[in-house]
Protein backbone atom coordinates (compact mmCIF):
# COMPACT_ATOMS: atom_id res chain seq x y z
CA UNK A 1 178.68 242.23 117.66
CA UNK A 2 181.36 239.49 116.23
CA UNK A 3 181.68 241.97 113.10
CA UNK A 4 183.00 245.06 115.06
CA UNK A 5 184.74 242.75 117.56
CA UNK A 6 186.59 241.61 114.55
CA UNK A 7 187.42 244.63 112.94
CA UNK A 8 188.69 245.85 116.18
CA UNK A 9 191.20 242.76 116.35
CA UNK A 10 191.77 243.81 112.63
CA UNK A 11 192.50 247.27 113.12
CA UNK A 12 195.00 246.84 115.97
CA UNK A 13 196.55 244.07 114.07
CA UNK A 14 197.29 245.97 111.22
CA UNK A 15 198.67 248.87 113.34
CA UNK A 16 201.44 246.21 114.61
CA UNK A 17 202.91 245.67 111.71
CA UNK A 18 204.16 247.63 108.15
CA UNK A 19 201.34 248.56 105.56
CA UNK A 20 202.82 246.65 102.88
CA UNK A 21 202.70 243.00 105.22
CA UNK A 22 198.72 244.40 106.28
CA UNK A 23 198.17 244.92 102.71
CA UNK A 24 199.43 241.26 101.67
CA UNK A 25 197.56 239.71 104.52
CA UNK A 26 194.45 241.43 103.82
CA UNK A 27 194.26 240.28 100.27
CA UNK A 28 194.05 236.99 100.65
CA UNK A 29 191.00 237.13 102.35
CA UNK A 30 189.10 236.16 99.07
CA UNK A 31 191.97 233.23 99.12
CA UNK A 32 190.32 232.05 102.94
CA UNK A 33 186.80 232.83 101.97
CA UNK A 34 187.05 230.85 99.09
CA UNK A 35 188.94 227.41 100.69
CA UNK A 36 186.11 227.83 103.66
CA UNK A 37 183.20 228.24 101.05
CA UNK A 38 183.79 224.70 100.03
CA UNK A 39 183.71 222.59 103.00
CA UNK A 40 181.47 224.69 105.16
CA UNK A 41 178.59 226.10 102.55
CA UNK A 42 179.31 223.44 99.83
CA UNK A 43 180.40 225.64 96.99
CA UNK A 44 182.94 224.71 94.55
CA UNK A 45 185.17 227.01 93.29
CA UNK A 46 185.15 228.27 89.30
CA UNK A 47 187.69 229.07 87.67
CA UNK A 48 186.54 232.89 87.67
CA UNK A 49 185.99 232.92 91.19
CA UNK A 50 189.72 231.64 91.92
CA UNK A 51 191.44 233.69 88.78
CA UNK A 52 189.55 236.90 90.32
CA UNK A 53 191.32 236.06 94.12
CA UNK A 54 194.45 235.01 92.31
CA UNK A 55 194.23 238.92 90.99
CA UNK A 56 193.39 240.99 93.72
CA UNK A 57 196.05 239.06 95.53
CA UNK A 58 198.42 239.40 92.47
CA UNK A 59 197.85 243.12 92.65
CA UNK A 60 198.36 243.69 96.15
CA UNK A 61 201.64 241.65 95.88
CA UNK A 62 202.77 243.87 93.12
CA UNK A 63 202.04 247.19 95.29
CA UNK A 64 203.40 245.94 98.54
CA UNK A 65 207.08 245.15 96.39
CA UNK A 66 207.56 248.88 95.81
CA UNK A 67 208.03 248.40 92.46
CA UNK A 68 205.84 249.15 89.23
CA UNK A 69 206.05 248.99 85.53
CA UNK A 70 206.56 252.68 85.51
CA UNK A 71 209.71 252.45 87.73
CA UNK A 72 211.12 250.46 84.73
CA UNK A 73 209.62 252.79 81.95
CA UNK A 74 211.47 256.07 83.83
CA UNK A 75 215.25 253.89 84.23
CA UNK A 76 214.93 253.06 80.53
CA UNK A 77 213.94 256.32 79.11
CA UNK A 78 216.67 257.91 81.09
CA UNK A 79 219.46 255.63 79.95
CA UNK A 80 218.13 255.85 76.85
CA UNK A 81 217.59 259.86 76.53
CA UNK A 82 220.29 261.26 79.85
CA UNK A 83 220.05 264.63 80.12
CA UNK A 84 218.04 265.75 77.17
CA UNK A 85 216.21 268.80 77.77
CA UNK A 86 212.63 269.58 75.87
């Protein structure tokens, strides 16, 4: 019963705000699992285990700026190439 309570509190939370913020928020759950892992279950934290949070988080930080590698890619091969036609 907590687990469906919860995702019910999830679900309207995310509905109150943009999909980029939910996205954000909801990556760095591995972040909170991994603090609370310590003190409550006595589990230290590796260096894999916090590199592989630092990633998703990383990732979903990337996605929620609107921005991507490729945006860069398509502004330099058009200043670069204009109007050529293949």
């Amino acid at each position: 019963m907590p687990g469906a309570l919860a995702d019910v509190f999830q679900q309207r939370a995310q509905s109150a705000i943009h999909a980029a913020e939910a996205s954000i928020v909801l990556s760095s759950e591995p972040i909170w699992a991994a603090l609370l892992a310590a003190p409550v279950l006595g589990e230290g934290l590796t260096a894999r285990v916090g590199g592989g949070g630092a990633l998703i988080f990383a990732g979903a930080a990337l996605a929620a700026s609107g921005s991507s590698p490729g945006d860069e890619a398509a502004a330099f091969l058009d200043a670069a190439f204009g109007d050529v036609q293949v």
